[in-house]
Protein backbone atom coordinates (compact mmCIF):
# COMPACT_ATOMS: atom_id res chain seq x y z
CA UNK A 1 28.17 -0.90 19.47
CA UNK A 2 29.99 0.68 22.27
CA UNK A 3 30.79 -2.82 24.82
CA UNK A 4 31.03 -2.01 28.42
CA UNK A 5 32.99 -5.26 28.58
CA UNK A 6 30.06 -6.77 31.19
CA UNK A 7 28.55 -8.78 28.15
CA UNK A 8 29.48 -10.29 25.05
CA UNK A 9 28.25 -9.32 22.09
CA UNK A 10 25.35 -11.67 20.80
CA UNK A 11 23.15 -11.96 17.77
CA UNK A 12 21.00 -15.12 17.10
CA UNK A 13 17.80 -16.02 14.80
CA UNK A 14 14.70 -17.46 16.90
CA UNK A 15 12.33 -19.19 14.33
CA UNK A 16 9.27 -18.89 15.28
CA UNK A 17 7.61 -20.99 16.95
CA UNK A 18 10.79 -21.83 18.66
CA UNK A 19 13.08 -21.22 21.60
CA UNK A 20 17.12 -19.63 21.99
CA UNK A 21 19.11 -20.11 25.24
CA UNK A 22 21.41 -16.52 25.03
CA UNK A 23 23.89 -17.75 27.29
CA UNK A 24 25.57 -14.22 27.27
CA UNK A 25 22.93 -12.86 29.19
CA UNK A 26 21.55 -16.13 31.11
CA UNK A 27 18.15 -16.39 29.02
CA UNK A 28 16.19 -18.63 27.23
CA UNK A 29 13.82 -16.29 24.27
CA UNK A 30 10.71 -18.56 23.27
CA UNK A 31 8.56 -17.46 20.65
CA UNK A 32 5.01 -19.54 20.48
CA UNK A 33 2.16 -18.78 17.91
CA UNK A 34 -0.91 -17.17 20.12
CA UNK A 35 -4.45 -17.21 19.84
CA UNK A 36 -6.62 -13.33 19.52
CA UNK A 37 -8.33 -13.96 22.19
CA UNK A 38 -5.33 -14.49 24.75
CA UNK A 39 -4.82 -12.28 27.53
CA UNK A 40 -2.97 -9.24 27.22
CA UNK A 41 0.87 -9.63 27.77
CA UNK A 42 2.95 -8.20 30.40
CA UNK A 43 6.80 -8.36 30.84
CA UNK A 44 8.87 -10.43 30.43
CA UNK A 45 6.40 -11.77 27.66
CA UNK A 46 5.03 -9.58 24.83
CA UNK A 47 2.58 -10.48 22.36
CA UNK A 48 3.26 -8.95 18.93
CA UNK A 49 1.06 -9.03 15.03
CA UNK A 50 3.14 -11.30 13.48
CA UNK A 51 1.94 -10.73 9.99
CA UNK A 52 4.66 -9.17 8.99
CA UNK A 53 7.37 -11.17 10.47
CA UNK A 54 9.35 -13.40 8.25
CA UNK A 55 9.81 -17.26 10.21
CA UNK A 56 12.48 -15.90 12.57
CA UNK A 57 13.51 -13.04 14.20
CA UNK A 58 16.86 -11.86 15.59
CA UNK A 59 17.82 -11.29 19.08
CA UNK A 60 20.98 -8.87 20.05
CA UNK A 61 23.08 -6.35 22.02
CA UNK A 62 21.04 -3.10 21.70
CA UNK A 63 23.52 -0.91 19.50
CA UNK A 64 23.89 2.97 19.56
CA UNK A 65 21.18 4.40 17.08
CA UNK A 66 18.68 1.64 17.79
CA UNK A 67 15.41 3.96 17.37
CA UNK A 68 12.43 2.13 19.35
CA UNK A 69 9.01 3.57 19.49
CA UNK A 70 7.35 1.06 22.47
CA UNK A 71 3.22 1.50 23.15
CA UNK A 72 2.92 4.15 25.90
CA UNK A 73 6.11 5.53 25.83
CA UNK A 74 7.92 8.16 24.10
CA UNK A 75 9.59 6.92 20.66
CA UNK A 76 13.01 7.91 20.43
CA UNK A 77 16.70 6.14 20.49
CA UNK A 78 16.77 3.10 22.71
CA UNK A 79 19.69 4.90 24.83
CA UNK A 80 17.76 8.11 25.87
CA UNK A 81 14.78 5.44 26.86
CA UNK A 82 17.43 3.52 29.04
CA UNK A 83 18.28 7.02 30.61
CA UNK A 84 14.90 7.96 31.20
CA UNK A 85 13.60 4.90 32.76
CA UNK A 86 17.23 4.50 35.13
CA UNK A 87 18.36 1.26 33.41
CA UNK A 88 22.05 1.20 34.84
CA UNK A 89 24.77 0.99 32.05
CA UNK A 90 26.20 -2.28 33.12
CA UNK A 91 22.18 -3.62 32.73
CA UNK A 92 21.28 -2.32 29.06
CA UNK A 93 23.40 -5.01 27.14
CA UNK A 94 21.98 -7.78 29.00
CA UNK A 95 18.24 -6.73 27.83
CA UNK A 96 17.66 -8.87 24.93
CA UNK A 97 16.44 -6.45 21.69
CA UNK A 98 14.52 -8.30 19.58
CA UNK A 99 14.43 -7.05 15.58
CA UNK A 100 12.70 -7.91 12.42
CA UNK A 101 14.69 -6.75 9.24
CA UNK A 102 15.77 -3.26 10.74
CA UNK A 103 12.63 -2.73 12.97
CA UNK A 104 12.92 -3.41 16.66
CA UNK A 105 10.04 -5.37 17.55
CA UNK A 106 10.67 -5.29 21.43
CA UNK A 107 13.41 -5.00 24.23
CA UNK A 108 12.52 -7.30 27.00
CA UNK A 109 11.05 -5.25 30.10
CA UNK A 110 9.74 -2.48 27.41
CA UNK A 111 6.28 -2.80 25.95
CA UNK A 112 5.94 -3.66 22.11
CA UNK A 113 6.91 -1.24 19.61
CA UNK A 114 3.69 0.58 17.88
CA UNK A 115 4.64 -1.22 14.48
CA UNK A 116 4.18 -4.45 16.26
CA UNK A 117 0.83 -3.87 18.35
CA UNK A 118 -1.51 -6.57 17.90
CA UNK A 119 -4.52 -4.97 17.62
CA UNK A 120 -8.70 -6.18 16.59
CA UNK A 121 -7.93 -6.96 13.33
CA UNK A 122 -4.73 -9.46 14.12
CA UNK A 123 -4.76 -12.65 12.40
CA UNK A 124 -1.50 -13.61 13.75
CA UNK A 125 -0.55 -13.41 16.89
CA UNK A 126 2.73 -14.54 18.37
CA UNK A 127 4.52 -14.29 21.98
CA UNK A 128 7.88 -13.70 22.76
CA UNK A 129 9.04 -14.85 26.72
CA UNK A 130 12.12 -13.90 28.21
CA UNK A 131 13.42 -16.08 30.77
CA UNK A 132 16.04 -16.41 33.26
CA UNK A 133 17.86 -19.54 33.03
CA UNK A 134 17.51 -21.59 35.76
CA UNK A 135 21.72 -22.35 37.38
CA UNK A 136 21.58 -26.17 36.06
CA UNK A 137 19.92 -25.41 32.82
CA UNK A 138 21.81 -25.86 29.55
């Protein structure tokens, strides 16, 4: 991955249910188990079919060749989405990607990848939060 030198590098597991403070980027990821009938997510939550998701997840950098296919938007590499939605260069490591094996299951302020789209027949649900860290919180 190409580092503008703005942020670190960063790569942590978030078991699930759970929480990780990403101090590279001044976040805290939480990951809670949700029920089917709760409302519909918006940024900076998501709420994803956790069936196939192992007990953690990992959160990183984005990397040059991610591929992300989010619901409602074109699928395609993660860079070319950056570009067409005018996330500045110094802003695109600090969004958190979150991945499953090799499958991104969501970059925070993007909606859900189609892989990971809870839909009708969902048994489990789970939602991921992104959120700022507060100045005093550790």
């Amino acid at each position: 991955c190409e580092n503008t030198g703005l942020t670190e590098e960063y790569d942590y597991n978030l078991t699930i249910p759970g929480r990780v403070t990403v101090f590279e980027i001044g976040y805290a990821i939480k990951a809670r188990l949700a029920r089917p009938g709760d409302a519909k997510s918006k940024s900076p939550r998501v709420l994803v079919d956790g069936e196939s998701l192992g007990p953690c997840v990992r959160i990183r950098n984005w990397r040059n060749g991610d591929f992300y296919s989010p619901v409602g938007l074109p699928a395609g590499k993660l860079k070319k989405l950056f570009q067409d939605e005018r996330i500045p260069r110094r802003k695109r490591h600090q969004l958190p990607v979150l991945v499953s094996e090799s499958s991104i299951i969501w970059v925070a302020s993007f909606p859900v990848s189609r892989e990971f789209a809870v839909t009708k027949h969902s048994q489990r649900i789970i939602e991921f939060e992104a959120l700022p860290l507060i100045a005093n919180e550790s």
